[in-house]
N, C-alpha and C. Protein backbone atom coordinates (compact mmCIF):
# COMPACT_ATOMS: atom_id res chain seq x y z
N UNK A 1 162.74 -51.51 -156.13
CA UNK A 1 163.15 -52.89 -156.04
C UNK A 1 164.06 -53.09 -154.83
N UNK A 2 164.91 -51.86 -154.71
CA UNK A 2 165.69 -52.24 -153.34
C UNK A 2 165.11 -52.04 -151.85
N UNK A 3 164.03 -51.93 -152.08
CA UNK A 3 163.01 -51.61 -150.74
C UNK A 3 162.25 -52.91 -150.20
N UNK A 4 162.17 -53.45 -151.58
CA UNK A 4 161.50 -54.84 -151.52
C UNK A 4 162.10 -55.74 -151.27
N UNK A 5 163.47 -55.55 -151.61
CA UNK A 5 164.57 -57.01 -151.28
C UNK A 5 165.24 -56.37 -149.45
N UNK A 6 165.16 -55.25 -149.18
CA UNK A 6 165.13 -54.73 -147.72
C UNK A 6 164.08 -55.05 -146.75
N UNK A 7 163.05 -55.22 -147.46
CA UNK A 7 161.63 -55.73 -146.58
C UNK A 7 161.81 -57.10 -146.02
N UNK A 8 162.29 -57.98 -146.92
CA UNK A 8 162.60 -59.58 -147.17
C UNK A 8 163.12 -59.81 -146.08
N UNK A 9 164.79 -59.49 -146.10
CA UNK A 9 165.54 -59.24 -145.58
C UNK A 9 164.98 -59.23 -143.97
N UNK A 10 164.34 -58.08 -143.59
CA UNK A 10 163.76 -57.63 -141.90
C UNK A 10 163.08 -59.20 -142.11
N UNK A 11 161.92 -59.33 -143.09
CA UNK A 11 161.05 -60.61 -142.23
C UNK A 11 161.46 -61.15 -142.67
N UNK A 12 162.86 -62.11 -143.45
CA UNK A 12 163.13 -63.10 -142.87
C UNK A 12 164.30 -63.36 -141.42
N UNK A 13 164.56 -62.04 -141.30
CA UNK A 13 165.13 -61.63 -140.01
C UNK A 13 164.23 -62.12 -139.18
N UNK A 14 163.25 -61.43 -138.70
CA UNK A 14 162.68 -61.91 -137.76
C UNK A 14 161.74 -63.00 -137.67
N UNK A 15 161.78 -64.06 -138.51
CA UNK A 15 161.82 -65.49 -138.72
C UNK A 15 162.22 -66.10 -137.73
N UNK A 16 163.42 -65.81 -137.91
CA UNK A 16 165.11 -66.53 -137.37
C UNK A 16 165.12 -65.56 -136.19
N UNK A 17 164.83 -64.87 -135.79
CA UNK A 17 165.15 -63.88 -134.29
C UNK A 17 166.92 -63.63 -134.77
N UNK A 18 166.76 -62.72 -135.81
CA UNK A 18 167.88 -62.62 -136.39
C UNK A 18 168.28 -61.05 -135.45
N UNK A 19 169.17 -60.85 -134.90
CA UNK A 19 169.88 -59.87 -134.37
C UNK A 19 170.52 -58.68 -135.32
N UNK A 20 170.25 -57.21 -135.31
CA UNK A 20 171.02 -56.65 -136.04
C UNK A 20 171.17 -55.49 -135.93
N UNK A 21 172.02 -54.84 -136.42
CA UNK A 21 173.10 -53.41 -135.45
C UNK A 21 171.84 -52.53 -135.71
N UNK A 22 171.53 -52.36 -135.14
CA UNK A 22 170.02 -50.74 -135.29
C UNK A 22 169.11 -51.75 -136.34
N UNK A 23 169.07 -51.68 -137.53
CA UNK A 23 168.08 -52.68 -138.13
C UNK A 23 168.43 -52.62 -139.36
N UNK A 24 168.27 -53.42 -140.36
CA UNK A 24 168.80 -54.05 -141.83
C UNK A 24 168.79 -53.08 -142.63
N UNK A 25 167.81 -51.98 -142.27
CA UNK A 25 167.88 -50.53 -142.58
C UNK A 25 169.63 -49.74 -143.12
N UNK A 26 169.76 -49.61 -141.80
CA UNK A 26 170.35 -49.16 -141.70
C UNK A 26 172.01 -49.42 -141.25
N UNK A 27 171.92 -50.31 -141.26
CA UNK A 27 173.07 -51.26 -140.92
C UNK A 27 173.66 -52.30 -142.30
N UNK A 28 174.92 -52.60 -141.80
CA UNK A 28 174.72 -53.68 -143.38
C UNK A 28 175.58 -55.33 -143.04
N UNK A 29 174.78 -55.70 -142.04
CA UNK A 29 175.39 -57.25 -141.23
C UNK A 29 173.85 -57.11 -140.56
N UNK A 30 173.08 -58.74 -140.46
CA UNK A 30 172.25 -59.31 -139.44
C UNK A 30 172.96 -60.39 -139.39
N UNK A 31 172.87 -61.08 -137.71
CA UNK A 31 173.08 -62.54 -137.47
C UNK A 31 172.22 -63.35 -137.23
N UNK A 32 172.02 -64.64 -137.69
CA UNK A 32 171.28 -65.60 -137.54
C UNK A 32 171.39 -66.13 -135.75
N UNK A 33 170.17 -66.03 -135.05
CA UNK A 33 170.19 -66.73 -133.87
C UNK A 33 171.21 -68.12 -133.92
N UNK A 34 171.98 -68.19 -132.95
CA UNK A 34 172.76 -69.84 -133.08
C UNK A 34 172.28 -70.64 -132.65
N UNK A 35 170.69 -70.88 -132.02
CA UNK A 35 169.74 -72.38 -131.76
C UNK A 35 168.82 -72.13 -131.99
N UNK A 36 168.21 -73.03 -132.50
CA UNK A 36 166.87 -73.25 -132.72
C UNK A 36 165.78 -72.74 -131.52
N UNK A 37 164.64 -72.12 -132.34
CA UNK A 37 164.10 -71.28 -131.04
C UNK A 37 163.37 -72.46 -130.60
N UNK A 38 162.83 -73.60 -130.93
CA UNK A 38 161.97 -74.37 -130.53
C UNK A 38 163.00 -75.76 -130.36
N UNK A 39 163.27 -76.19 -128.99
CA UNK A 39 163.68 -77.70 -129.22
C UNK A 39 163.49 -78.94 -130.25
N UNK A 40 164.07 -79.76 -130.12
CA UNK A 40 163.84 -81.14 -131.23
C UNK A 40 162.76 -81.89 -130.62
N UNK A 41 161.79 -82.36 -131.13
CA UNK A 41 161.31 -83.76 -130.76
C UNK A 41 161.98 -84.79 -130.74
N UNK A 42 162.03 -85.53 -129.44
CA UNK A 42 162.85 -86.90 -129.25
C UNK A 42 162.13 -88.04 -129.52
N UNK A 43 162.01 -89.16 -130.24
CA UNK A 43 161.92 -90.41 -130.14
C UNK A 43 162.14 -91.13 -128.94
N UNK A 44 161.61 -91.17 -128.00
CA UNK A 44 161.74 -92.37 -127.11
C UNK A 44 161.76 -93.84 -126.74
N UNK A 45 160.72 -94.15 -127.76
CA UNK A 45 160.53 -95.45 -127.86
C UNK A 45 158.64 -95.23 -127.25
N UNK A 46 158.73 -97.03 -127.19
CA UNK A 46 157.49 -97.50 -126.42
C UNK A 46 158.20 -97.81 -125.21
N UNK A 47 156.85 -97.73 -124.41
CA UNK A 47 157.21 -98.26 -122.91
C UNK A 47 158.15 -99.93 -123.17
N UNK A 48 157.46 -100.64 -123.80
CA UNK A 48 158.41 -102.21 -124.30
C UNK A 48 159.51 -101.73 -124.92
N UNK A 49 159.50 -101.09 -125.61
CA UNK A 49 160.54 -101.10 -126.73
C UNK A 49 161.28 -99.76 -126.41
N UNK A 50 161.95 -99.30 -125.69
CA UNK A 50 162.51 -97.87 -125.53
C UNK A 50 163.69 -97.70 -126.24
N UNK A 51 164.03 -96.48 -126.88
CA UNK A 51 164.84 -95.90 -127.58
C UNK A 51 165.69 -95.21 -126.80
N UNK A 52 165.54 -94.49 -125.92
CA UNK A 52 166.23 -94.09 -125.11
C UNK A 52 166.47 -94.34 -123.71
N UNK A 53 167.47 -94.23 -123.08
CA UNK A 53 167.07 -94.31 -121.44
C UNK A 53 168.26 -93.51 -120.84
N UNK A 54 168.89 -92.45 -121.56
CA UNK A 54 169.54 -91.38 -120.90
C UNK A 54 169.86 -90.16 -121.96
N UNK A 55 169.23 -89.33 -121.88
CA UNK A 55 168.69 -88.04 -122.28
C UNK A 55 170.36 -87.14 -122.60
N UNK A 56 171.42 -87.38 -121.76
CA UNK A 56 172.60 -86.72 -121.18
C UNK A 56 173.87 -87.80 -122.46
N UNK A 57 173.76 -89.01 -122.74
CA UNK A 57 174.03 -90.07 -123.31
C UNK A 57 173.80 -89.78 -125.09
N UNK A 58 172.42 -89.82 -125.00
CA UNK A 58 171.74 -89.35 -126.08
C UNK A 58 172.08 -88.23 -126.84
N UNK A 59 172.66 -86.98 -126.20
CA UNK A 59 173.45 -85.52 -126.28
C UNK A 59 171.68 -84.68 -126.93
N UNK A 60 171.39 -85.01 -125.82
CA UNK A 60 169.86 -83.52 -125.82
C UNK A 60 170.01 -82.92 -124.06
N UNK A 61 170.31 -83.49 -123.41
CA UNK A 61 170.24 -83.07 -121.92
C UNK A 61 172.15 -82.69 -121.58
N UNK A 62 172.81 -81.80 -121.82
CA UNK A 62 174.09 -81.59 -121.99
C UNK A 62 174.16 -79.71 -121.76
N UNK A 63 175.34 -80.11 -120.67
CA UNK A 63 175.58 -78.41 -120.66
C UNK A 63 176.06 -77.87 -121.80
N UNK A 64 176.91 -78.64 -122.60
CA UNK A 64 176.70 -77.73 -124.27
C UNK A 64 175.23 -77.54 -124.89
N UNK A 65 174.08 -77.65 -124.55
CA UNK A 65 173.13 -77.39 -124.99
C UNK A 65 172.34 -76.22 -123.88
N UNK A 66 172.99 -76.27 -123.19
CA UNK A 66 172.40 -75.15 -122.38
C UNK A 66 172.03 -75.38 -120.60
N UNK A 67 172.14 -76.63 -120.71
CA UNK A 67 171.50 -77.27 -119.43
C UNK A 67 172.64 -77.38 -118.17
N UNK A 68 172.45 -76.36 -116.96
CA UNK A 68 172.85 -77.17 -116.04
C UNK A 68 172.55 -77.06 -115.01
N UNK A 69 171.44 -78.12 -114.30
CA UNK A 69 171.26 -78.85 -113.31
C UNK A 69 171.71 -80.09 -113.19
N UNK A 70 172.39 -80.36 -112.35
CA UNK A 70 172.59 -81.38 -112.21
C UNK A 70 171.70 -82.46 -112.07
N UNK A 71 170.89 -82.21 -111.29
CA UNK A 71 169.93 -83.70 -111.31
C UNK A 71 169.30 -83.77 -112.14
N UNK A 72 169.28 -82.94 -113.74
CA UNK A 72 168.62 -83.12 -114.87
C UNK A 72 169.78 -84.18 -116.03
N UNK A 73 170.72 -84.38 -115.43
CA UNK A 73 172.36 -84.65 -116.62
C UNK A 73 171.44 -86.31 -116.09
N UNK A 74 171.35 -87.03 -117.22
CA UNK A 74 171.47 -88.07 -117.13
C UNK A 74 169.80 -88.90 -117.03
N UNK A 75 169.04 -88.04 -117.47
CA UNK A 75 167.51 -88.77 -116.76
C UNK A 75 167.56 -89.69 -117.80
N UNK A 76 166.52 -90.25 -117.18
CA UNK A 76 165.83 -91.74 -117.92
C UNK A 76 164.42 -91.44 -118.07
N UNK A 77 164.09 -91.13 -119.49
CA UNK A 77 162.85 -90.32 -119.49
C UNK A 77 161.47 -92.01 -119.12
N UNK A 78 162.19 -93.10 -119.01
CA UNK A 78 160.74 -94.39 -118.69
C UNK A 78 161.50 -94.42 -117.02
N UNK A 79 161.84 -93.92 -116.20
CA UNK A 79 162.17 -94.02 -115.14
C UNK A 79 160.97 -92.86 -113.93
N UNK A 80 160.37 -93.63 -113.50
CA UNK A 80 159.15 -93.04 -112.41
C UNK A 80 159.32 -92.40 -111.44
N UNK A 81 160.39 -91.27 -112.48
CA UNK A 81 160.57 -90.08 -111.02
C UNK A 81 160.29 -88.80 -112.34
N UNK A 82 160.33 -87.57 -111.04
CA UNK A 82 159.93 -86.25 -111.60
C UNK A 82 160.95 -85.39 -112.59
N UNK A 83 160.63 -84.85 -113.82
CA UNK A 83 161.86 -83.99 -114.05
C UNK A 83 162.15 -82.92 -114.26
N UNK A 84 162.72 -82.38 -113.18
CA UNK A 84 163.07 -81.18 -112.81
C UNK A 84 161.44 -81.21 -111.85
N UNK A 85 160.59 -79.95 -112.27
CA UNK A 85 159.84 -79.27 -112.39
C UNK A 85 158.65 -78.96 -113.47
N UNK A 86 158.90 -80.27 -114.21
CA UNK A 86 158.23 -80.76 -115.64
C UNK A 86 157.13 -81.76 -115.07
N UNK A 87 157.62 -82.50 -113.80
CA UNK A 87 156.38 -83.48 -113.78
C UNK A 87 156.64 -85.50 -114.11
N UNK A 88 156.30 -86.06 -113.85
CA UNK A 88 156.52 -86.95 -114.59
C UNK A 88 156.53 -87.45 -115.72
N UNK A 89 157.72 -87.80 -116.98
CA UNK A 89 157.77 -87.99 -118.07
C UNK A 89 157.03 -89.07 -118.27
N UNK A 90 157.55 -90.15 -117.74
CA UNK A 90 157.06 -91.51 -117.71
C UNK A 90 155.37 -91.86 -118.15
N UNK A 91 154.83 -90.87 -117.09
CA UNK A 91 153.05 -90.70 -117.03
C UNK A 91 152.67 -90.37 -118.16
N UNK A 92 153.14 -89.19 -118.69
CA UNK A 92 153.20 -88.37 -119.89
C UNK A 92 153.33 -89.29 -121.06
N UNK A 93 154.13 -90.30 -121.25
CA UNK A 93 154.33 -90.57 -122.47
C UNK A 93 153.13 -91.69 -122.42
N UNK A 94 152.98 -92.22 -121.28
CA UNK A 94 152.25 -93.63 -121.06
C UNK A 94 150.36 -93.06 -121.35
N UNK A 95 150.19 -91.78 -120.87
CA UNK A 95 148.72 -91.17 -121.24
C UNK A 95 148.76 -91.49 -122.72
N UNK A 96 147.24 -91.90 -122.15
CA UNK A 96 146.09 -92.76 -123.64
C UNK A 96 145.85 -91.17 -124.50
N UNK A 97 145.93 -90.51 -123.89
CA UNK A 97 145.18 -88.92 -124.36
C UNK A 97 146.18 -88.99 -126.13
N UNK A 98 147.32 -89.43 -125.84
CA UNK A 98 148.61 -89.21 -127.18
C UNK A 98 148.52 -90.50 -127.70
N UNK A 99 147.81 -91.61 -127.72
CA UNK A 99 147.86 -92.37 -128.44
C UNK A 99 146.91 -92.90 -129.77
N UNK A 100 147.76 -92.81 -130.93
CA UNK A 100 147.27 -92.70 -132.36
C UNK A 100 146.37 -94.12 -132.53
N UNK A 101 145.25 -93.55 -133.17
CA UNK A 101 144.30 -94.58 -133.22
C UNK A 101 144.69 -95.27 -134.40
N UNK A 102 144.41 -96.59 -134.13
CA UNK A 102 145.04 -97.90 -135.46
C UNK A 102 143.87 -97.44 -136.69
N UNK A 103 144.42 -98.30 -137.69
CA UNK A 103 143.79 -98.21 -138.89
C UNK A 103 142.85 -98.90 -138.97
N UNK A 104 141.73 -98.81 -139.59
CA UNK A 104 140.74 -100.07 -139.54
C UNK A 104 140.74 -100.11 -140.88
């Protein structure tokens, strides 16, 4: 039984990209990663109706989150410039390719 609650233990360790001294084995402390391995999905809005228009404002684009470039602090994700090295957001959100077909 204590092999089985040790097994758990590793995979739900490495779930979480849980860190731990040699391994759960043999050690007796794992730590939970402190961020999320996958970012949040943001709400933006519609192109009419926008929800956001500064990313840095909003607290997702913030050197407490990890970020610092400067010309990334502050974007306006409906604003028709590039970001970073991502491309245009603007285009991106405005492509028909992501838009949910109505109900009939």
């Amino acid at each position: 039984m204590m092999v089985r609650a040790a097994v758990v233990v590793v995979l739900v360790g490495g779930l979480f990209g849980a860190a731990c001294g040699g391994s759960c084995f043999l050690s007796n402390w794992c730590a939970l990663r402190p961020t999320p391995v996958e970012p949040p999905l943001v709400n933006v809005g519609e192109p009419d109706h926008p929800l956001g228009s500064d990313l840095t404002t909003g607290g997702f684009i913030t050197a407490a989150n990890g970020w610092t470039a400067a010309e990334l602090m502050h974007f306006d994700p409906w604003a028709d410039v590039d970001f970073g090295g991502a491309g245009n957001v603007r285009s991106q959100l405005l492509d028909n390719a992501f838009v949910t077909p109505t109900c009939q």
